[in-house]
Protein backbone atom coordinates (compact mmCIF):
# COMPACT_ATOMS: atom_id res chain seq x y z
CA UNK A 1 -9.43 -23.00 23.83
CA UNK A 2 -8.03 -22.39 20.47
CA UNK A 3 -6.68 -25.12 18.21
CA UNK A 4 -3.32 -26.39 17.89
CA UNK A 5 -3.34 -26.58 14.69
CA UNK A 6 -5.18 -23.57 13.97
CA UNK A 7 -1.90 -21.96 15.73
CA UNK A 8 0.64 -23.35 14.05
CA UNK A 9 -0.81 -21.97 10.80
CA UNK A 10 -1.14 -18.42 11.94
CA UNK A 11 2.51 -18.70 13.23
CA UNK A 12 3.46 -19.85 9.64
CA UNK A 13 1.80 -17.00 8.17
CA UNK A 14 3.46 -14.47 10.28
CA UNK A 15 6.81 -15.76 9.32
CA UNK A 16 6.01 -15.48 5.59
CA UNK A 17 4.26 -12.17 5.85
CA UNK A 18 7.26 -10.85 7.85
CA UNK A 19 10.09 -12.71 5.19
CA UNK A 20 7.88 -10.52 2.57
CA UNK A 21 7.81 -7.50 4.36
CA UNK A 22 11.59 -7.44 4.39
CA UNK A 23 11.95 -8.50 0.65
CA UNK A 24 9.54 -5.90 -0.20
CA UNK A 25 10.64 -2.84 1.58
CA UNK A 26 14.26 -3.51 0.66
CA UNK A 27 16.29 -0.32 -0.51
CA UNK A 28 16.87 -2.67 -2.96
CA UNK A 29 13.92 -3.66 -4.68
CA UNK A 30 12.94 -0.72 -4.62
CA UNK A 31 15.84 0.42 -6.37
CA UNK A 32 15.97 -2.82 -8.99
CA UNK A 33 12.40 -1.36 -9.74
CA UNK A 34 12.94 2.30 -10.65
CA UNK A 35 15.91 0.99 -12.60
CA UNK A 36 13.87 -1.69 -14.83
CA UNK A 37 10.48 0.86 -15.38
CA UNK A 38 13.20 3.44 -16.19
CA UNK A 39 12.00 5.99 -13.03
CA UNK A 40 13.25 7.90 -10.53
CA UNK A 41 10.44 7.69 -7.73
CA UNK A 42 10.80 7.15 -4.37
CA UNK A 43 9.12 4.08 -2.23
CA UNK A 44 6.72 6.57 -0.55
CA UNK A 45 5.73 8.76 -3.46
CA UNK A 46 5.02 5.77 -4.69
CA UNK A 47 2.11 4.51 -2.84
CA UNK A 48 1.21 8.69 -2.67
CA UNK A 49 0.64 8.63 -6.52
CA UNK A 50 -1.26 4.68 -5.91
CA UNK A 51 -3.38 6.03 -3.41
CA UNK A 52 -4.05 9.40 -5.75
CA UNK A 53 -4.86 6.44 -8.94
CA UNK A 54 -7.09 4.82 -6.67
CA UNK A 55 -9.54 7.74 -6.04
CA UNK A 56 -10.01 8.56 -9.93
CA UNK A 57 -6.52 10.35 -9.75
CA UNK A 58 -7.73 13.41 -7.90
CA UNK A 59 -7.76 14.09 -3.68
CA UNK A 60 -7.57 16.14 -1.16
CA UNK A 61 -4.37 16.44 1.01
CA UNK A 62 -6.09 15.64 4.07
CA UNK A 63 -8.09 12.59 2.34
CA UNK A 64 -4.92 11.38 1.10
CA UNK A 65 -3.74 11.75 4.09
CA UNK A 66 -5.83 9.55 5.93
CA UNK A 67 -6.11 6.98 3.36
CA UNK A 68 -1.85 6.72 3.39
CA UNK A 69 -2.52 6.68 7.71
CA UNK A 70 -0.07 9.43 7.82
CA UNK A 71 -0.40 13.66 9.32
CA UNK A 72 -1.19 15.72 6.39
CA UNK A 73 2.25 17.57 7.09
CA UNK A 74 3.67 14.73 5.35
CA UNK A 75 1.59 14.49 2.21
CA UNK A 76 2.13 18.33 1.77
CA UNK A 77 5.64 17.98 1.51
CA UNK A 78 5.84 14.63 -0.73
CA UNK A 79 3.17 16.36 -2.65
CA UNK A 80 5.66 19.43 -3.15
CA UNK A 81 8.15 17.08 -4.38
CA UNK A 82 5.79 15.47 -6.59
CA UNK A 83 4.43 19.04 -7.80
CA UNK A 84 8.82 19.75 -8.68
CA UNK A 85 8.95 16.63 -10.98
CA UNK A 86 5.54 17.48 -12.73
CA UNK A 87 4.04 14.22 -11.47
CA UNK A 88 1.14 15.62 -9.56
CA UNK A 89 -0.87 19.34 -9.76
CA UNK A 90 -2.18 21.59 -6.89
CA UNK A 91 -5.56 23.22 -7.24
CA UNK A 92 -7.99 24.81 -5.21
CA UNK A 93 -10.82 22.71 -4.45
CA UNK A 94 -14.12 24.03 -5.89
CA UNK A 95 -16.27 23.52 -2.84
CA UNK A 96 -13.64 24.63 0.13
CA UNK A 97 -11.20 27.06 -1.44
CA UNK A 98 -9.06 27.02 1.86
CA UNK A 99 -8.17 23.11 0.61
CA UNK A 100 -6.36 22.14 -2.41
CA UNK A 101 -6.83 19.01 -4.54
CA UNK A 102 -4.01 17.08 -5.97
CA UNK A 103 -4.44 15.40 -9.12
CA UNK A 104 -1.96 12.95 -11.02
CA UNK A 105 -0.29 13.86 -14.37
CA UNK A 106 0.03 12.29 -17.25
CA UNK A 107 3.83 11.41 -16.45
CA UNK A 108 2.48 10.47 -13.24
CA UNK A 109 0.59 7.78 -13.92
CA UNK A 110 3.04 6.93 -16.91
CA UNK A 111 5.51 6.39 -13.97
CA UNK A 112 2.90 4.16 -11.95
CA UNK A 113 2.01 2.01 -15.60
CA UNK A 114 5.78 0.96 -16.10
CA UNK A 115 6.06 0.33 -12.23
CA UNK A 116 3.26 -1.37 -12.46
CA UNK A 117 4.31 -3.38 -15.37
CA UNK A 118 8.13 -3.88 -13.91
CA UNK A 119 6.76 -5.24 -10.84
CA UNK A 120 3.94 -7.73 -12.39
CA UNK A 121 7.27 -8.89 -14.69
CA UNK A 122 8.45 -9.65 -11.42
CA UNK A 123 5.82 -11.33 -10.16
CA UNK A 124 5.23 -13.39 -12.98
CA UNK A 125 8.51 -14.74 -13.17
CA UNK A 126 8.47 -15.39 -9.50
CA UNK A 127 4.89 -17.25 -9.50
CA UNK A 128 5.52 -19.42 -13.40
CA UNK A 129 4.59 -22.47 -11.68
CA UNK A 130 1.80 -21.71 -9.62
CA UNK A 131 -1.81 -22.38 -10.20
CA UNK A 132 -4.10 -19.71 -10.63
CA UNK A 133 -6.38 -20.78 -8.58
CA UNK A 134 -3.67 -20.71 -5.79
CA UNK A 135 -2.85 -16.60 -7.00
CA UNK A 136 -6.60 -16.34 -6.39
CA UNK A 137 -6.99 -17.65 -3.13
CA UNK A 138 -4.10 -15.52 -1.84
CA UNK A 139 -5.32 -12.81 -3.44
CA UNK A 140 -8.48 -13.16 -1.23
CA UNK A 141 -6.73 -14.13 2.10
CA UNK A 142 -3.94 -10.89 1.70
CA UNK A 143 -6.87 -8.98 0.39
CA UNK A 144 -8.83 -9.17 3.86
CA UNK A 145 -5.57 -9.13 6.08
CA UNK A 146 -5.39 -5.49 4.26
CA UNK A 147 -8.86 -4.71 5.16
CA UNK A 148 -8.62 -5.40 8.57
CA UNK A 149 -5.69 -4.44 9.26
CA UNK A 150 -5.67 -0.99 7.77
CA UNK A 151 -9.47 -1.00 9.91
CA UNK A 152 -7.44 -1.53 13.17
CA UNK A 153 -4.76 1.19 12.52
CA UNK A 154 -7.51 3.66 11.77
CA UNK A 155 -8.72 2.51 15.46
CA UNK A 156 -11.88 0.94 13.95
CA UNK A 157 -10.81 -2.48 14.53
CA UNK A 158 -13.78 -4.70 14.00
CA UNK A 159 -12.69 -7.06 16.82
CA UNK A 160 -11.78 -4.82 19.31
CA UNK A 161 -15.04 -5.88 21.28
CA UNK A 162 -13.64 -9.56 21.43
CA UNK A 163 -11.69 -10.38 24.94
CA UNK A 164 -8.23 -9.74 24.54
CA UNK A 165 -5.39 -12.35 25.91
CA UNK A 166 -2.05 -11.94 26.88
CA UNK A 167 0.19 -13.31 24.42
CA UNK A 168 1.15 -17.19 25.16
CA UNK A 169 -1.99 -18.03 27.01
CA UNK A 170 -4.37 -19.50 25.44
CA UNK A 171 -8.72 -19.74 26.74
């Protein structure tokens, strides 16, 4: 039987996770963004040229691909867009000539520094009178939620063994 208590806290953080969700992928704040780090990027390119930073700033499409949980079809044409406003390159890769690596520019990863900067303004504004130790433990708790989720999208879910209940009824 799971806890009452227990409940009501997981309920909580749905609703905040959701109200962030909806702040986050906002037209808006996306737009307030590009306008205060002074680019002209869109939401998904975005997390395209992230995802590129986080692998030493080099990829394959199909790697990138996977790691964004989208059909390479997709990250070929963003990466086209990307390639027009000289903020990634195309390359053959040196082991499989039939694939092509995609590396980040210079002014691509200027673009994702004043992002990057614009948003932790932001966030630092938003979180003045906060303990750090609070940040931290977020950190950890989002950090996971990430992990596993992205796991269970991917189809390697690592509690997809556990019994499964319809929703409302408790053991």
């Amino acid at each position: 039987m799971s806890d009452p208590a227990d409940d009501a806290a997981t309920a909580a953080l749905q609703q905040v996770l959701t109200a962030m969700s909806y702040l986050l992928t906002r037209p808006s704040a996306h737009d307030w963004l590009q306008a205060k780090a002074g680019v002209r990027i869109g939401r998904a390119d975005v997390h395209l040229l992230l995802a590129l930073a986080a692998n030493g700033g080099i990829c394959r499409v199909g790697d990138l691909a996977e790691r964004l949980l989208v059909e390479p079809s997709h990250v070929t044409r963003q990466v086209a867009q990307l390639h027009e406003q000289g903020l990634v390159e195309r390359s053959p890769d040196p082991v499989d000539r039939r694939a092509r690596n995609i590396s980040i520019t210079p002014e691509g990863t200027s673009a994702l520094l004043r992002l990057r900067e614009a948003h932790q303004e932001k966030l630092r504004h938003a979180l003045h009178d906060v303990e750090a130790a609070d940040i931290d433990a977020t950190v950890r708790v989002l950090g996971r939620l990430v992990e596993r989720y992205a796991l269970a999208v991917r189809g390697r879910d690592p509690y997809a063994a556990l019994p499964r209940q319809p929703l409302g009824q408790s053991t």
